[in-house]
Protein backbone atom coordinates (compact mmCIF):
# COMPACT_ATOMS: atom_id res chain seq x y z
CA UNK A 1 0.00 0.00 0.00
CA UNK A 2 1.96 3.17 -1.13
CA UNK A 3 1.29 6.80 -0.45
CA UNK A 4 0.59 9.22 -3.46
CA UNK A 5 -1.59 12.67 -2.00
CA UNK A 6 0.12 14.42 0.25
CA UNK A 7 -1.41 15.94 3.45
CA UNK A 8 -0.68 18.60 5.06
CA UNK A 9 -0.31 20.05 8.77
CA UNK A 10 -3.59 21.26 9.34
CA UNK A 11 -5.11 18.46 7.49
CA UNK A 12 -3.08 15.30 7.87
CA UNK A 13 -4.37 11.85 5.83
CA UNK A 14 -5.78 9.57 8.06
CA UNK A 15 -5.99 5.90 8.10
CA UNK A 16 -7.35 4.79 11.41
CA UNK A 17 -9.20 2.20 13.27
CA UNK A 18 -11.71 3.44 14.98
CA UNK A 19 -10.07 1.11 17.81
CA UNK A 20 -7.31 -0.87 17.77
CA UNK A 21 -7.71 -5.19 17.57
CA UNK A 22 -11.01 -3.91 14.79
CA UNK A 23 -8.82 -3.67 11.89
CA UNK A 24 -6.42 -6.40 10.84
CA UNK A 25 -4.17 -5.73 7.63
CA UNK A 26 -1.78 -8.93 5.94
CA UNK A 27 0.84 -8.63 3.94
CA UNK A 28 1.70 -11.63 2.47
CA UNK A 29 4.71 -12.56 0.26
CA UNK A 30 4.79 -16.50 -1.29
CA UNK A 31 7.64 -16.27 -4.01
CA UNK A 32 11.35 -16.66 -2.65
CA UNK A 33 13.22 -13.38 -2.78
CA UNK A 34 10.75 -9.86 -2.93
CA UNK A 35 10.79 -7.16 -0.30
CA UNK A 36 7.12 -7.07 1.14
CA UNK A 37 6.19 -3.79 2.55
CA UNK A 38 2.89 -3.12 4.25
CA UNK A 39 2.65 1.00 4.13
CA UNK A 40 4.98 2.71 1.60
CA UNK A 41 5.12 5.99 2.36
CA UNK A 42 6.75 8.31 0.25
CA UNK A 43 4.56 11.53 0.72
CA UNK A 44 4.10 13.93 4.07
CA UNK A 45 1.69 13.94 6.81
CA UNK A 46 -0.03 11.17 7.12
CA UNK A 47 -1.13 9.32 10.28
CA UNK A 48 -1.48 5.47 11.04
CA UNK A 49 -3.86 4.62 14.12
CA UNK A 50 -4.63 1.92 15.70
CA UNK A 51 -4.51 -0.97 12.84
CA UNK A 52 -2.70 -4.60 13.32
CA UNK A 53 0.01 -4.72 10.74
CA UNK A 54 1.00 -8.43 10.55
CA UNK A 55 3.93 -10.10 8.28
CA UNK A 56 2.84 -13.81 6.93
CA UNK A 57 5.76 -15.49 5.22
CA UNK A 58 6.64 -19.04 4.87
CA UNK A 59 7.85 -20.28 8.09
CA UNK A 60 11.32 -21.10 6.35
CA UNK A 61 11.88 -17.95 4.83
CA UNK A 62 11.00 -14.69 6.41
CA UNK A 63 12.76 -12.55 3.36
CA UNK A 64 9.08 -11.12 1.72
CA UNK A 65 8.23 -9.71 4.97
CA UNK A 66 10.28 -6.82 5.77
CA UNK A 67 8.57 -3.73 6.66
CA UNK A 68 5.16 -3.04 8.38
CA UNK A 69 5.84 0.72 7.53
CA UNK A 70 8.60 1.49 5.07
CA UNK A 71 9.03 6.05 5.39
CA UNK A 72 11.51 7.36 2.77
CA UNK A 73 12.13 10.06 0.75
CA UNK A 74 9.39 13.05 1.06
CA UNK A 75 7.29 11.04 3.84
CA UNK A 76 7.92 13.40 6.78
CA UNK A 77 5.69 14.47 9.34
CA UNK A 78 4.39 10.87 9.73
CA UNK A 79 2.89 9.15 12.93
CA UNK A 80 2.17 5.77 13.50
CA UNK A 81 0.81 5.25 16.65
CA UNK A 82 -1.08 2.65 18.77
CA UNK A 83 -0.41 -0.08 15.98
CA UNK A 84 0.59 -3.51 16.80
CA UNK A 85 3.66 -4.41 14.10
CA UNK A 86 4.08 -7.74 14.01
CA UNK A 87 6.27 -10.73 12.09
CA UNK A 88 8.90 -8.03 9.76
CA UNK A 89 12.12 -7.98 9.93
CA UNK A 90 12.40 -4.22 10.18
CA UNK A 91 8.52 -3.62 11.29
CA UNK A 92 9.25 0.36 11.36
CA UNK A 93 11.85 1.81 8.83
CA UNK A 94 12.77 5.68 7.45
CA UNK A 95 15.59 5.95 5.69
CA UNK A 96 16.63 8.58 2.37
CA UNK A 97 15.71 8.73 -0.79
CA UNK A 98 16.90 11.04 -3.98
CA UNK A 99 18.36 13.40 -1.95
CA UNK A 100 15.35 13.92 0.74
CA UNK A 101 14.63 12.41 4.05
CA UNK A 102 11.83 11.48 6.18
CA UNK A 103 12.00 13.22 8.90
CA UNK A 104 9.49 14.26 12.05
CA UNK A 105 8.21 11.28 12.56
CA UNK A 106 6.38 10.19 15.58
CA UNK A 107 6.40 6.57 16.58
CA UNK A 108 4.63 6.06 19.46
CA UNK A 109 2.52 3.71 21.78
CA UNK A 110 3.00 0.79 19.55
CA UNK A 111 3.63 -2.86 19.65
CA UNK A 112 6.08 -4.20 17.95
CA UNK A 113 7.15 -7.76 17.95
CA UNK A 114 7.89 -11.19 16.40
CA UNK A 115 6.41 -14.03 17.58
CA UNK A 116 9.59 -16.60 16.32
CA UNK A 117 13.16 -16.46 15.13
CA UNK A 118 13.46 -15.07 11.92
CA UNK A 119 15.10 -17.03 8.92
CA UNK A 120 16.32 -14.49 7.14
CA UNK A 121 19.45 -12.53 5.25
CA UNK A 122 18.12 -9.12 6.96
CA UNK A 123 19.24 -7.10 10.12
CA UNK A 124 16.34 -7.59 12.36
CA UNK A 125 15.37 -4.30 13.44
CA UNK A 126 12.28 -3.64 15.29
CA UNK A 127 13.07 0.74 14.45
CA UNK A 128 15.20 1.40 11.77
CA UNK A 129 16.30 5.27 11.78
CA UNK A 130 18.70 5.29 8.33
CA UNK A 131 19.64 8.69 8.18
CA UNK A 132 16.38 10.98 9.33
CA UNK A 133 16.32 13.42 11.71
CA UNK A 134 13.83 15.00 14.55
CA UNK A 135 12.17 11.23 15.08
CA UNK A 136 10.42 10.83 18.13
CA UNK A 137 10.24 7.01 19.39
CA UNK A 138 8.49 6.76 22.55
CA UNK A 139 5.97 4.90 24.43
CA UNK A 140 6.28 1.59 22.47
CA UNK A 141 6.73 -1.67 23.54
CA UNK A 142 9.11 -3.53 22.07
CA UNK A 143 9.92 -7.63 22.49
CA UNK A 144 11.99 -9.06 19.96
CA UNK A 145 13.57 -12.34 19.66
CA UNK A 146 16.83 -13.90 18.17
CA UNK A 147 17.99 -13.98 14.37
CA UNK A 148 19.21 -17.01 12.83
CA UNK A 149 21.60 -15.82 9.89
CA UNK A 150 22.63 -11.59 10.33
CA UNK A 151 24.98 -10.45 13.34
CA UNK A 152 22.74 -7.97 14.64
CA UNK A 153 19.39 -7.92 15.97
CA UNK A 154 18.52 -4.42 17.51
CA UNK A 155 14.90 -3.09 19.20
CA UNK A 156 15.59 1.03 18.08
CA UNK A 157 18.66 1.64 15.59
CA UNK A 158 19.51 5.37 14.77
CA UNK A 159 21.88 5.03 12.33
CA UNK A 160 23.21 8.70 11.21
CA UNK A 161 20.84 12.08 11.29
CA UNK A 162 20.57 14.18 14.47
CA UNK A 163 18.39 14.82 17.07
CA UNK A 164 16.59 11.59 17.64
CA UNK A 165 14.66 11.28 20.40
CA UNK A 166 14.31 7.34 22.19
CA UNK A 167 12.16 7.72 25.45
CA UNK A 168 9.67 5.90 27.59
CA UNK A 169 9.72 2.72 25.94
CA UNK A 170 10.01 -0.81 27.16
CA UNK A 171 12.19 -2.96 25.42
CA UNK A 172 12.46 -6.57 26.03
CA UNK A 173 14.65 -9.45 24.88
CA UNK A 174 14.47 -13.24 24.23
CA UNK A 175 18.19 -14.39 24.50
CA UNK A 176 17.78 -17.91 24.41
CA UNK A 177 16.23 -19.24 21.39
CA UNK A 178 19.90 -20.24 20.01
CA UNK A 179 20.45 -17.48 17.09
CA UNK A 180 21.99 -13.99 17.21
CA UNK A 181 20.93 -12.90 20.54
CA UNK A 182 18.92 -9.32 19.89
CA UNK A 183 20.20 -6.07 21.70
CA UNK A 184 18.00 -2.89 22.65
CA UNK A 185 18.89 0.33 21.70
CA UNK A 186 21.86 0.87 19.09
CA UNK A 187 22.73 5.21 18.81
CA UNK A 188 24.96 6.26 15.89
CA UNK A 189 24.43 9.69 14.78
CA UNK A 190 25.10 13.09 15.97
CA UNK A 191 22.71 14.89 18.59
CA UNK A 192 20.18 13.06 20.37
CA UNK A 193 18.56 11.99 23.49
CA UNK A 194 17.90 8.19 25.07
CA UNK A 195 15.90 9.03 28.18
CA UNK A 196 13.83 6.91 30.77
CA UNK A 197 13.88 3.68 29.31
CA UNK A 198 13.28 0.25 30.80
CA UNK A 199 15.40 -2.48 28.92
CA UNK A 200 15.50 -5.96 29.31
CA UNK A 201 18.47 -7.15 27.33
CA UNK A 202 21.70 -8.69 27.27
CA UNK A 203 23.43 -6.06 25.47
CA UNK A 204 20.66 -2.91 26.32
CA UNK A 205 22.54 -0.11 25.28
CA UNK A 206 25.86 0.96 21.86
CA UNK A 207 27.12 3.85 21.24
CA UNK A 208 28.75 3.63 18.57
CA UNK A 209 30.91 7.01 17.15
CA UNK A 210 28.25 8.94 18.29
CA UNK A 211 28.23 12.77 19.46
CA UNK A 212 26.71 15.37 21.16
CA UNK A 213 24.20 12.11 22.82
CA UNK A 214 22.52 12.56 26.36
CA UNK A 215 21.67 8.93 27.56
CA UNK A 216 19.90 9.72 30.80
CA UNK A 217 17.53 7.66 33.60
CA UNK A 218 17.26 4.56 31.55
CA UNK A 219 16.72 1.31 33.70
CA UNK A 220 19.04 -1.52 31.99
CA UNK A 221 17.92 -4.51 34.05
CA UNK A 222 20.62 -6.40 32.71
CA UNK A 223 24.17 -5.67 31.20
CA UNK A 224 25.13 -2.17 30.89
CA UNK A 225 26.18 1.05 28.43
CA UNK A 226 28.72 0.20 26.08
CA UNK A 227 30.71 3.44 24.39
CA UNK A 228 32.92 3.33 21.26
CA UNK A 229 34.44 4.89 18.81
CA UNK A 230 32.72 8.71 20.44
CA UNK A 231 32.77 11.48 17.86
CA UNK A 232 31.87 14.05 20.37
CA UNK A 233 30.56 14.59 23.69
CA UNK A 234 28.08 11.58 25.25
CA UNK A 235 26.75 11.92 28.81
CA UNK A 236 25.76 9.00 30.80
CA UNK A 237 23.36 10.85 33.99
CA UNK A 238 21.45 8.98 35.97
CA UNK A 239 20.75 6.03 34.72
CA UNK A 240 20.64 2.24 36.90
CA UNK A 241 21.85 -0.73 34.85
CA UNK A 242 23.05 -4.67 35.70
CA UNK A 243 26.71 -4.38 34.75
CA UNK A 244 29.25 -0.52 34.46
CA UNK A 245 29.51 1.21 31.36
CA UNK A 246 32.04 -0.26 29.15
CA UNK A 247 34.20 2.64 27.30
CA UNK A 248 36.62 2.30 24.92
CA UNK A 249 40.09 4.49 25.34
CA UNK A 250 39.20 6.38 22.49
CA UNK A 251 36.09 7.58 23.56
CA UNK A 252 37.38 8.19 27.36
CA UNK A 253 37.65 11.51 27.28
CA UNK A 254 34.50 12.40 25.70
CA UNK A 255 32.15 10.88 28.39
CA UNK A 256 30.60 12.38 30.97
CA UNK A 257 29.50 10.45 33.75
CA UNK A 258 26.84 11.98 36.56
CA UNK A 259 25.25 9.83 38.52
CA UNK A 260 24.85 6.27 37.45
CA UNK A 261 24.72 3.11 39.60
CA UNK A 262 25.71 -0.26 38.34
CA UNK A 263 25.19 -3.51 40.71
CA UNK A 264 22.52 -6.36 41.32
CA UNK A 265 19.31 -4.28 40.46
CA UNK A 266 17.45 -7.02 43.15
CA UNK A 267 18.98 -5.25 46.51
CA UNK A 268 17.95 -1.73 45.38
CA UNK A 269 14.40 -2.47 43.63
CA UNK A 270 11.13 -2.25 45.42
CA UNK A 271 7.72 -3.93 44.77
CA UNK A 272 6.77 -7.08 43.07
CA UNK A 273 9.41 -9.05 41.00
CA UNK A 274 9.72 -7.31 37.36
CA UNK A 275 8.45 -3.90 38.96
CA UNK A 276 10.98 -1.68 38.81
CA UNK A 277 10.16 0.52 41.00
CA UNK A 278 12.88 2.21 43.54
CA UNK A 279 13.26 2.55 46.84
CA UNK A 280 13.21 5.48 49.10
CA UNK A 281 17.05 6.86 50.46
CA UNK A 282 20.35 6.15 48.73
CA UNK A 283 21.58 5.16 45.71
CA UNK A 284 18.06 6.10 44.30
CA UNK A 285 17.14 9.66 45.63
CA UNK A 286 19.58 12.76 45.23
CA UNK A 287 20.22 13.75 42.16
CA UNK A 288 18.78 16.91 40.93
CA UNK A 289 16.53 17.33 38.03
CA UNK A 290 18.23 18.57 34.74
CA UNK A 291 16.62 18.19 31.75
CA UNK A 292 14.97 14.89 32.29
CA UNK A 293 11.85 16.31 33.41
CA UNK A 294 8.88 13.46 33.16
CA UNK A 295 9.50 9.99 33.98
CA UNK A 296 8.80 6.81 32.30
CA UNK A 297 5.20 6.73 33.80
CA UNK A 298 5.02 10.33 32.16
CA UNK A 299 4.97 11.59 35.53
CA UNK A 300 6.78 15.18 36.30
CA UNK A 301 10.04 14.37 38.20
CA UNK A 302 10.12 16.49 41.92
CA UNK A 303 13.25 18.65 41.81
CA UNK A 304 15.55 16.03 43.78
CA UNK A 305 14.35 12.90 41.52
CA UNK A 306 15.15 9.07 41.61
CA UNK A 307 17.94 7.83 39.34
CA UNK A 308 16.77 4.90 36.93
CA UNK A 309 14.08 5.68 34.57
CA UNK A 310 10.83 5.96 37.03
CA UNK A 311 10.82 8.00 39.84
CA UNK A 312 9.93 7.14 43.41
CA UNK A 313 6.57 9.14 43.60
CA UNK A 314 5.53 7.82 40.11
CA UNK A 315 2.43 5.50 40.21
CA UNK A 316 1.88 3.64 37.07
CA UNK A 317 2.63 -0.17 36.93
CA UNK A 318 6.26 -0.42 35.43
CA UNK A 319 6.06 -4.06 34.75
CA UNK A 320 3.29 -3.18 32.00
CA UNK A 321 4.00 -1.21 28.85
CA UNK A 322 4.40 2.61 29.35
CA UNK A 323 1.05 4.22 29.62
C-alpha cells in the first residue's frame, strides 16, 4: 500500500481504526526473494492509528516480509501510533531517498514484535532510523527475539541524522532461542537523546561514534552502556543498569559520567518481581533534576528525583508497557 496525495499540517491523511484489535491488515509474500512492505510511504503527513500490521511469510523464509511501515524520501511528518507491528524484519523503517529524508516522525505507543526467530538474510530491526532526523520514538513496547543468519538484531537503531529522540519505551529481549541474541537500543548519529527507558536485554545499550548524545535515567535490568568509537561529547546521567559502562580508550575523554549506579538491580528495587520501581534513600534519591523532566510513567520528576528511569513518587505499573 503506497502513499501518493500528500497531506498537510492542518489536514493530515488519516488511516485509522476506529479502535485498535477492529482492523487487521496482511501482507503476504509467497515467491522466494521480494521485499514485502505493508505501508509505503513516500509523501508527508499522514497518520497510522490503531490498525494490526502483521507479516505472513513461509515459516522457512521470512525474506518477503520486511517492513510493516517502510518512510523514505518526502514522507515526513508521519505518525504511526497505537499499531501492533508484528512478524517483519524491520517492522518500522525511514531511511533517504533522492536526496530527501523522512524526517518528524512520531512513533509512538506501539507494539512491535515477532512471535519466532526469523530465517532471514536481513538485520532484524524492530526501528530502523537510516539517516532521518527529529524522530520521536516513545511509548512503544518492544519484544523481539533472536535472528538465525545476520549479526545484529537491535529493538531502536539510529543510524546517522541528528536529534533523535528514544524515550519511555520498554524494550524486552528473548536471548535464548539459540540465534543472534537481539540487543535494545543501538545510537549512531550526531545529537540526540535516550531518556527513561526500561530495557530488558543482554546487550541494552551501543554507542557507537556517536556525538553530542545525552543517555539519561534509563533502567538496563541487565548488562550495561557500552561506548565506542565517540565522535563528540556523550553523557551518561542517571541512569541504573546490571553491569558498568564499558568505554573504549578512544572515547574516554569524551564521556561524561553523573550519577549512574551499576550492581545487582534485586537489593535496590522495590515492589513485586519485574516492577521496577525504587526505593526510598540512597543510591536512588539525590540527584537533581536537569533536563529529564517526566519519567517513564510520564509523571513530572520532583526537583531532587530518583535515578533509573521511574521516579519514586511515580504510580503507574512499570512491569506493563508505558502508559
Amino acid at each position: 500500500l503506497s502513499s501518493s496525495a500528500e497531506g498537510s499540517p492542518l489536514a493530515p491523511i488519516v488511516v485509522r481504526a476506529a479502535e485498535r484489535g477492529t482492523v487487521r491488515i496482511i501482507v503476504r509474500s509467497d515467491a522466494p526473494n521480494p521485499t514485502a512492505d505493508g505501508f509505503f510511504v513516500t509523501t508527508p503527513y499522514w497518520v497510522f492509528e490503531n490498525l494490526i500490521v502483521e507479516g505472513a511469510c513461509a515459516a522457512d523464509n521470512h525474506m518477503g516480509c520486511d517492513h510493516g511501515f517502510h518512510l523514505t524520501g518526502n514522507g515526513h511528518h508521519v505518525v504511526i501510533r497505537n499499531n501492533e507491528v508484528v512478524d517483519f524484519n524491520q517492522p518500522i523503517k525511514g531511511n533517504s531517498e533522492e536526496g530527501l529524508f523522512p524526517d518528524y516522525a512520531l512513533i509512538e505507543n506501539n507494539t512491535i514484535h515477532n512471535r519466532t526467530t526469523r530465517s532471514t538474510g536481513q538485520f532484524i530491526l524492530g526501528v530502523f532510523v537510516q539517516r532521518p532526523s527529529d524522530w520521536t520514538i516513545r511509548a512503544n513496547h518492544l519484544f523481539l527475539s533472536e535472528a538465525s543468519a545476520r549479526d545484529r538484531t537491535t529493538a531502536i537503531e539510529i543510524s546517522g541524522g541528528s536529534r533523535n529522540v528514544v524515550e519511555r519505551n520498554l524494550i524486552e529481549c528473548d536471548d535464548g532461542a539459540g540465534g543472534v541474541p537481539p540487543s535494545g537500543v543501538r545510537y549512531d548519529a550526531a545529537g540526540g537523546v535516550a531518556q527513561n527507558n526500561i530495557v530488558r536485554c543482554d546487550t541494552p545499550f551501543v554507542a557507537v561514534s556517536a556525538s553530542e548524545l545525552r543517555v539519561a535515567h534509563n533502567t538496563l535490568v541487565r548488562g550495561g552502556i557500552a561506548v565506542s568509537g565517540a565522535a563528540g561529547e556523550v553523557v551518561l546521567h542517571a541512569n541504573v543498569s546490571a553491569d558498568p559502562a564499558s568505554i573504549d580508550g578512544g572515547s574516554a575523554d569524551r564521556v561524561v559520567m553523573t550519577n549512574n549506579v551499576d550492581g545487582d538491580l534485586s537489593v535496590w528495587l522495590a515492589g513485586p518481581p519485574g516492577s521496577l520501581r525504587p526505593v526510598a534513600g540512597p543510591p536512588f534519591e539525590g540527584t537533581a533534576r536537569s533536563e529529564t523532566e517526566r519519567d517513564y510513567c510520564d509523571e513530572p520528576r520532583p526537583a531532587q528525583t530518583s535515578l533509573g528511569a521511574v521516579d519514586l513518587v511515580s504510580t503507574c505499573d512499570t512491569s506493563q508497557p508505558p502508559p
